[in-house]
C-alpha atoms as a PDB file:
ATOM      1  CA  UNK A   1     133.520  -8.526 -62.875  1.00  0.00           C
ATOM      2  CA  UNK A   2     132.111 -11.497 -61.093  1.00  0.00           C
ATOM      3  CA  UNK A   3     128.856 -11.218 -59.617  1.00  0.00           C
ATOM      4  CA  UNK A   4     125.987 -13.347 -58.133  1.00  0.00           C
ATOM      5  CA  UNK A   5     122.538 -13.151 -59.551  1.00  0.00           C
ATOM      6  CA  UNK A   6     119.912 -13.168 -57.055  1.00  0.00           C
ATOM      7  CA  UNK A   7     116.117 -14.436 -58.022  1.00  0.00           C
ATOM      8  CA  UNK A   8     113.275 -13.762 -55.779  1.00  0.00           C
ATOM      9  CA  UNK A   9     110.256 -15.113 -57.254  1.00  0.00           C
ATOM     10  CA  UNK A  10     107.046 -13.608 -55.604  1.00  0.00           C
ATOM     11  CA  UNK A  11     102.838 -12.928 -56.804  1.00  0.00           C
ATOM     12  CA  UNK A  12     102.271  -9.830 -58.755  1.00  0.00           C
ATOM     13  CA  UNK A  13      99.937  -8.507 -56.091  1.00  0.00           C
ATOM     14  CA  UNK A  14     102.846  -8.228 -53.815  1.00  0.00           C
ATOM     15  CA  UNK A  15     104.381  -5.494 -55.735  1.00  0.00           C
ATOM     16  CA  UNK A  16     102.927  -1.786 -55.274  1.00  0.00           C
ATOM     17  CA  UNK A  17     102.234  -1.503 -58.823  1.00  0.00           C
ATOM     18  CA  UNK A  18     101.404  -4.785 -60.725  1.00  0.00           C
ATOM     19  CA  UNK A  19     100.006  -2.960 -63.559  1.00  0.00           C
ATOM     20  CA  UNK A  20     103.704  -2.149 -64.298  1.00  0.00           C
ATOM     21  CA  UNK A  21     104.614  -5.105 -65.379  1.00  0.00           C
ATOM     22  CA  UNK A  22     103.603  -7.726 -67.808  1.00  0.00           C
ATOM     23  CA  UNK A  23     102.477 -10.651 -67.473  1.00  0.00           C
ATOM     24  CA  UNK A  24     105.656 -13.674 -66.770  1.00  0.00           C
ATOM     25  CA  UNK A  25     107.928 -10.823 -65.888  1.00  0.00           C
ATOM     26  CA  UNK A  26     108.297 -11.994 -62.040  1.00  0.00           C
ATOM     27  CA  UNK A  27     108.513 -15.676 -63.404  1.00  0.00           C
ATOM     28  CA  UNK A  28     112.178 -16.993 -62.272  1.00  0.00           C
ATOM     29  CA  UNK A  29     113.148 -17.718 -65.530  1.00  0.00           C
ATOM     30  CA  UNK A  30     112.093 -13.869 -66.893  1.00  0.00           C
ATOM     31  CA  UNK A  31     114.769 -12.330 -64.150  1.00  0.00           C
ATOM     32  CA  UNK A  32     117.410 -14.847 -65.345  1.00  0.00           C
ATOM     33  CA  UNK A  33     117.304 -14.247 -69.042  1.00  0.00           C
ATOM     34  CA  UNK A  34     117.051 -10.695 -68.275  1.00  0.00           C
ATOM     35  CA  UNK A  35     120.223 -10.670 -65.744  1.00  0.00           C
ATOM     36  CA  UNK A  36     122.376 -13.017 -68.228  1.00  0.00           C
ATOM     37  CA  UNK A  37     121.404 -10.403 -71.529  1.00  0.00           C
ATOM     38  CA  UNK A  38     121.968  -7.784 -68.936  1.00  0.00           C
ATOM     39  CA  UNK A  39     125.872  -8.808 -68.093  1.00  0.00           C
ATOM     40  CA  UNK A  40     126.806  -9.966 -71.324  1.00  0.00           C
ATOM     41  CA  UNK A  41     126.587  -6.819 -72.678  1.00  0.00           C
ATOM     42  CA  UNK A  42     128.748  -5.253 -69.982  1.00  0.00           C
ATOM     43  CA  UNK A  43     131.029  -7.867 -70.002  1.00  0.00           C
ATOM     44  CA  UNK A  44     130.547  -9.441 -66.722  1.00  0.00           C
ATOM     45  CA  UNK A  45     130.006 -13.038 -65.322  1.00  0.00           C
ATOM     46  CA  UNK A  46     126.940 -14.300 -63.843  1.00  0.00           C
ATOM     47  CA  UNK A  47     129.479 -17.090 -61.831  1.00  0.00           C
ATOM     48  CA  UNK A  48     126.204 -18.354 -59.146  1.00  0.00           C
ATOM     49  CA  UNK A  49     122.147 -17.756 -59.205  1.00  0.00           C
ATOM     50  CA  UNK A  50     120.372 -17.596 -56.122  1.00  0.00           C
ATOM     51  CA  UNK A  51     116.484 -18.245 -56.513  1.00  0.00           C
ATOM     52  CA  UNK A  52     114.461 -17.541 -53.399  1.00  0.00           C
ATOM     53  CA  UNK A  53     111.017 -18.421 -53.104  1.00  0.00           C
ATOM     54  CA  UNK A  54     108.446 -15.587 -51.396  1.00  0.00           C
ATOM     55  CA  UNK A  55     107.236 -12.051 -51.391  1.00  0.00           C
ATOM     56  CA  UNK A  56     109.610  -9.271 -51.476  1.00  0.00           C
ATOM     57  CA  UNK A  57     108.161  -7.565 -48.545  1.00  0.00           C
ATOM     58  CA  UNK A  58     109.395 -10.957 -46.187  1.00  0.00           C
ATOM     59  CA  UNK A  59     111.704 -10.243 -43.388  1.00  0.00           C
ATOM     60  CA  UNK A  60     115.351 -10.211 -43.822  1.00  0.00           C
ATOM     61  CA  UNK A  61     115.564 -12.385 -41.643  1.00  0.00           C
ATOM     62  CA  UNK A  62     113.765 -15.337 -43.494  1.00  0.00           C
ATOM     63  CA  UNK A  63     116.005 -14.497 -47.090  1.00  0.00           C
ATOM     64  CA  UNK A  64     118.260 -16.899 -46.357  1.00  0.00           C
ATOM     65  CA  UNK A  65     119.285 -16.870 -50.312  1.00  0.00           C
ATOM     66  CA  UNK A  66     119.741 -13.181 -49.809  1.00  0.00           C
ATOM     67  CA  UNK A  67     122.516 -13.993 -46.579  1.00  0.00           C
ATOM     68  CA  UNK A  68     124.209 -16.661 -48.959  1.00  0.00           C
ATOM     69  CA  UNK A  69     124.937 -14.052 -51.418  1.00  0.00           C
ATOM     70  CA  UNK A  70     126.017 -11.500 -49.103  1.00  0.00           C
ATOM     71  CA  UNK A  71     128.598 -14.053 -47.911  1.00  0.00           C
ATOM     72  CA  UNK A  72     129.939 -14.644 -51.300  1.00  0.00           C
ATOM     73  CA  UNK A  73     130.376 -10.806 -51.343  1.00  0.00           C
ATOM     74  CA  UNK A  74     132.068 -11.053 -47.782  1.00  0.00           C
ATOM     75  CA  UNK A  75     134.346 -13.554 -49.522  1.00  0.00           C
ATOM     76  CA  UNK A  76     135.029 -11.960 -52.352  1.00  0.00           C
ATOM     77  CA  UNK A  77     133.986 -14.562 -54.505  1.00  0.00           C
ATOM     78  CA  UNK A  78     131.797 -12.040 -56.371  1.00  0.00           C
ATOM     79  CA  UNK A  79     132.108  -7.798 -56.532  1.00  0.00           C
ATOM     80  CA  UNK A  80     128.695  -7.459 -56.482  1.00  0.00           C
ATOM     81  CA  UNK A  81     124.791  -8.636 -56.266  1.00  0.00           C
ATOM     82  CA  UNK A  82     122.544  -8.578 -59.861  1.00  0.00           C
ATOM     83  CA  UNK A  83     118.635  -8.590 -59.828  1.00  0.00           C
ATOM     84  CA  UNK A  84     116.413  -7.777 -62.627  1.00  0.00           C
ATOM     85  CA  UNK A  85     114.623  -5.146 -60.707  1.00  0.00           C
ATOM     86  CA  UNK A  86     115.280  -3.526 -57.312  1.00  0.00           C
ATOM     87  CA  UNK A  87     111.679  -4.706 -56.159  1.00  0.00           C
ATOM     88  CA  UNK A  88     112.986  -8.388 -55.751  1.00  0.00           C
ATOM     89  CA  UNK A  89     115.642  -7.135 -52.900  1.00  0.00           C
ATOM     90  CA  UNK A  90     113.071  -5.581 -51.489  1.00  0.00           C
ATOM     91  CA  UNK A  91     109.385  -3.685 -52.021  1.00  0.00           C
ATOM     92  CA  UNK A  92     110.594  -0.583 -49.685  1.00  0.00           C
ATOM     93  CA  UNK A  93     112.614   1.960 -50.996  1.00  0.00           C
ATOM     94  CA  UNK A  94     114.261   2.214 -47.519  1.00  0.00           C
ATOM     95  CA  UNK A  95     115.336  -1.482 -47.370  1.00  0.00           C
ATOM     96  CA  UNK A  96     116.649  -1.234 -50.502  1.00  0.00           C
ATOM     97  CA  UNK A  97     118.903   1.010 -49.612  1.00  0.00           C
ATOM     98  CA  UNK A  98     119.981  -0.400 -46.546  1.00  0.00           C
ATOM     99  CA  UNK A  99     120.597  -3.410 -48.324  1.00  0.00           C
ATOM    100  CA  UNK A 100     122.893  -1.043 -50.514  1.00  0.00           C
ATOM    101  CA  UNK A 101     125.092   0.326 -47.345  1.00  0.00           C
ATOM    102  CA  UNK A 102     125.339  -3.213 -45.850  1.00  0.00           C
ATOM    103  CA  UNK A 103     126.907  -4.294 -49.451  1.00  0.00           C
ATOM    104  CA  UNK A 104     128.739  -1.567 -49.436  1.00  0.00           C
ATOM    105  CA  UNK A 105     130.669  -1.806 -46.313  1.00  0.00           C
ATOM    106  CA  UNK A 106     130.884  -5.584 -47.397  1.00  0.00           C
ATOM    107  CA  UNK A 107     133.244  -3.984 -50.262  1.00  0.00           C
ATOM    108  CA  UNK A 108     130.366  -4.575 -53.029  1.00  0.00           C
ATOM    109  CA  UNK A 109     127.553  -3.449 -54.822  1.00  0.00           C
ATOM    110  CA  UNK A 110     124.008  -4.160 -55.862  1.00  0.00           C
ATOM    111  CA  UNK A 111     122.972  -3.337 -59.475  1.00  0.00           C
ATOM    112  CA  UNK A 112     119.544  -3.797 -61.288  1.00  0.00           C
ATOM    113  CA  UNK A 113     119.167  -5.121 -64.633  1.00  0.00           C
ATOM    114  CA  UNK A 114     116.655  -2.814 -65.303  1.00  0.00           C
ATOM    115  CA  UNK A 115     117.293  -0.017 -67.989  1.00  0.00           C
ATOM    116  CA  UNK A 116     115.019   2.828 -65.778  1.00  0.00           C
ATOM    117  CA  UNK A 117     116.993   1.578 -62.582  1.00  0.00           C
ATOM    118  CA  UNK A 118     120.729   1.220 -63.919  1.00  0.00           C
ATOM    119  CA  UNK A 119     121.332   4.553 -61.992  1.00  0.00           C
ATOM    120  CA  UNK A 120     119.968   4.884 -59.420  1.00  0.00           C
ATOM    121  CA  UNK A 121     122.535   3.572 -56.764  1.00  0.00           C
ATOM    122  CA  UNK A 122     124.901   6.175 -58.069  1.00  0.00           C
ATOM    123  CA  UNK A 123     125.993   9.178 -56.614  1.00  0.00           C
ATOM    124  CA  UNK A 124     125.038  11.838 -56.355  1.00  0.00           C
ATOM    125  CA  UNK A 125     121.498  10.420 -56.280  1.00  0.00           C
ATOM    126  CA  UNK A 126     119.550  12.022 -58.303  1.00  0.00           C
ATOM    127  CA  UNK A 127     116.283  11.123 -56.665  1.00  0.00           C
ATOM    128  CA  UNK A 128     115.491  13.427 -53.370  1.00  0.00           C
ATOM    129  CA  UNK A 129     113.479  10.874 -51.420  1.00  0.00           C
ATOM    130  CA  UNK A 130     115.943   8.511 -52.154  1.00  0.00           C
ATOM    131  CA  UNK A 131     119.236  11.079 -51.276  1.00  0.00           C
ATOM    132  CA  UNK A 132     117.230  11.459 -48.139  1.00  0.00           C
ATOM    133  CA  UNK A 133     117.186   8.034 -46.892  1.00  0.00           C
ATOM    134  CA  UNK A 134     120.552   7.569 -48.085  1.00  0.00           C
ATOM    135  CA  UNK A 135     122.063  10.652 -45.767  1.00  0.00           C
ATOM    136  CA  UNK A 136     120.631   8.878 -42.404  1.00  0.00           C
ATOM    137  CA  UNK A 137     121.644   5.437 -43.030  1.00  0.00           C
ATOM    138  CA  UNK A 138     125.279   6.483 -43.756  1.00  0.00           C
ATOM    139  CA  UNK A 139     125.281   8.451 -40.243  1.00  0.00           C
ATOM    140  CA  UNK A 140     122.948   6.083 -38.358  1.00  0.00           C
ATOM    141  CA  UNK A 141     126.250   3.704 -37.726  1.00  0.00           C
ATOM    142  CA  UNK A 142     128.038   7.027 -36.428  1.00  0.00           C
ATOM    143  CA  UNK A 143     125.492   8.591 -34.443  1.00  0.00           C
ATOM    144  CA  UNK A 144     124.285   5.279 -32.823  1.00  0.00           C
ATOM    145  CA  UNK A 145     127.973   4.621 -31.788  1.00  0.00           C
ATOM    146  CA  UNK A 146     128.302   7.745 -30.250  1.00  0.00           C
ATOM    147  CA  UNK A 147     125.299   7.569 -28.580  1.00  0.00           C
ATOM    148  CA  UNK A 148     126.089   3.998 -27.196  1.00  0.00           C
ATOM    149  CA  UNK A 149     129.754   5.650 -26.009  1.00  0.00           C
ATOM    150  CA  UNK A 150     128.235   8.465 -23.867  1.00  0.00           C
ATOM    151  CA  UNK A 151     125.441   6.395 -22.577  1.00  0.00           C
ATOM    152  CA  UNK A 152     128.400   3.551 -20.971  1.00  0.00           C
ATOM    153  CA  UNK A 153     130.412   6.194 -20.160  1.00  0.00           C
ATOM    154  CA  UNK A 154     127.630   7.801 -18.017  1.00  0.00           C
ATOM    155  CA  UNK A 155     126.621   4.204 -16.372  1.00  0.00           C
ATOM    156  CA  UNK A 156     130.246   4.027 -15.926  1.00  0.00           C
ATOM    157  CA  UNK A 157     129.617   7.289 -13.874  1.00  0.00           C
ATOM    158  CA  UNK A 158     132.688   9.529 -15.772  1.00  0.00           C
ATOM    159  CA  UNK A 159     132.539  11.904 -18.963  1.00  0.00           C
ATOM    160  CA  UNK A 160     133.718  11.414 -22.026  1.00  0.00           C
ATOM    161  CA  UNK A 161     137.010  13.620 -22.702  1.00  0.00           C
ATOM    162  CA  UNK A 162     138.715  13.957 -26.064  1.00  0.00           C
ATOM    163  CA  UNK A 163     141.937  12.225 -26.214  1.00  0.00           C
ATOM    164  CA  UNK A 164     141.241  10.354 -22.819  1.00  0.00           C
ATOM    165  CA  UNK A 165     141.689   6.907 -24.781  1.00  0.00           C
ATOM    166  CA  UNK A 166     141.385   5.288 -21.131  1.00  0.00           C
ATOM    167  CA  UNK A 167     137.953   6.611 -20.730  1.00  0.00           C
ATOM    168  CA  UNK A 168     136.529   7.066 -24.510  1.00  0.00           C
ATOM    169  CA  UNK A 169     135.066   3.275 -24.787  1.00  0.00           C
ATOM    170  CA  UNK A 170     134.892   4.471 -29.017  1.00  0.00           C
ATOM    171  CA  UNK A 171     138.544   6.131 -29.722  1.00  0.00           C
ATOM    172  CA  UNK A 172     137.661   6.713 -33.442  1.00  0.00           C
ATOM    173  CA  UNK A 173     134.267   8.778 -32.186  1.00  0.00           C
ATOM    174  CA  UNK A 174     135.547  10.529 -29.100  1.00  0.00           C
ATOM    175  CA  UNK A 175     136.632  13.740 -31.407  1.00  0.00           C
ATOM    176  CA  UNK A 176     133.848  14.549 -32.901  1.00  0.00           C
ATOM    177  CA  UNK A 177     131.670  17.307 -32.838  1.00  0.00           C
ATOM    178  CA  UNK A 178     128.444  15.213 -31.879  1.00  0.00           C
ATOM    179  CA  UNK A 179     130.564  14.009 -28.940  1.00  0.00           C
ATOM    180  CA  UNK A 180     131.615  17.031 -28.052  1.00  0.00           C
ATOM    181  CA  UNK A 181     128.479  18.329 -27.884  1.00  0.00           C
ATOM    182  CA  UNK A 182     127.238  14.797 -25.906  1.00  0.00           C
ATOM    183  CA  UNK A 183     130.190  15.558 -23.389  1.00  0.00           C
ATOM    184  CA  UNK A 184     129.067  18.598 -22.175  1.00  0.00           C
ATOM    185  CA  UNK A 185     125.403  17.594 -22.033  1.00  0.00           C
ATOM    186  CA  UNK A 186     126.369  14.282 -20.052  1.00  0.00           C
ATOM    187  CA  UNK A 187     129.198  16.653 -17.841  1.00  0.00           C
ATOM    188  CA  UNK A 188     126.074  18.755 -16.482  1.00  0.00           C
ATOM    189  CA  UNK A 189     123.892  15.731 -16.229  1.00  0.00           C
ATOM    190  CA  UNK A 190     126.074  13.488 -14.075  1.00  0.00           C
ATOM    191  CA  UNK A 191     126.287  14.541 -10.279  1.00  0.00           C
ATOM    192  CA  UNK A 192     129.601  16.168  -9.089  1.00  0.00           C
ATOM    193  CA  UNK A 193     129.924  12.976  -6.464  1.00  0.00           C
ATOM    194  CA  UNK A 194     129.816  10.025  -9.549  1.00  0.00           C
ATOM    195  CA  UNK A 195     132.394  11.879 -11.901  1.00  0.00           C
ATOM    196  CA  UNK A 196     135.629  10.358 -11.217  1.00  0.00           C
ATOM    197  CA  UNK A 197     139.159  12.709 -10.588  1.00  0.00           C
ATOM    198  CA  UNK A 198     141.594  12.647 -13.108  1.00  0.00           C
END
């Protein structure tokens, strides 16, 4: 299994507890070591390392290391992302795991050297904030689509109808029960003179 190793070196007063750690463990060539012991042993290859420079609560936005090695997932160049500890994708527990979904639909994974964090990306998650967080950013994509099909079809001044593939903007969302239930909300909401005949 080929994967990329990604390095984010930031301050120990960055993290939310940097009594946790000892001293030189957030030094870039700490997570290395600790990432190439960690694959040997499993049998994997460490084939690029990306070291970014900052704190782990910056923006996606600025991690351009980060988007380089979600692109060599989007490739497949690699299966997967490696860090030494979940904290240097990200500080929040909800980033990290939207960081997980987006790798996910990418056809990846992201997987912590870590011996106390080797499992927690697995399912079922075993951690109930975590299994929380999880559940609404695996339906946020759905619901948020739906919602975005109703709303057009309402400026559009028509209702959604099941089957109608002319007038269902989101064919793979126009059977399901949140739409269903949208349709008839939006069918009493929309004046009688906007809806169009079929």
């Amino acid at each position: 299994m080929k994967l990329v190793a990604y390095v984010r070196a930031g301050a120990a007063e960055a993290l939310a507890d940097p009594l946790a750690y000892v001293e030189g463990d957030l030094e870039p060539a700490r997570q290395q070591r600790a990432m190439s012991r960690w694959a040997s042993k499993r049998k994997m290859r460490i084939v690029e390392v990306v070291i970014e420079s900052g704190r782990s609560d910056d923006a996606i936005e600025d991690r351009i290391g980060l988007a380089h090695a979600l692109e060599m997932i989007a490739d497949r160049a690699v299966a997967g992302v490696l860090v030494a500890r979940l904290d240097r994708l990200a500080a929040d527990i909800v980033v990290q795991e939207l960081l997980r979904a987006h790798v996910h639909r990418l056809g990846g994974e992201i997987l912590s050297a870590a011996a106390d964090e080797e499992t927690i990306f697995a399912e079922p998650c075993g951690d109930e904030a975590r299994a929380l967080i999880r559940r609404v950013v695996e339906k946020t994509p759905e619901i948020d689509g739906a919602l975005r099909s109703v709303r057009a079809l309402y400026r559009r001044g028509r209702t959604p109808i099941p089957g109608d593939r002319e007038g269902a903007l989101l064919a793979d969302l126009d059977a399901t029960p949140f739409v269903r239930i949208a349709e008839n909300v939006v069918r009493n909401a929309i004046p009688t003179s906007m809806r169009r005949r079929h």
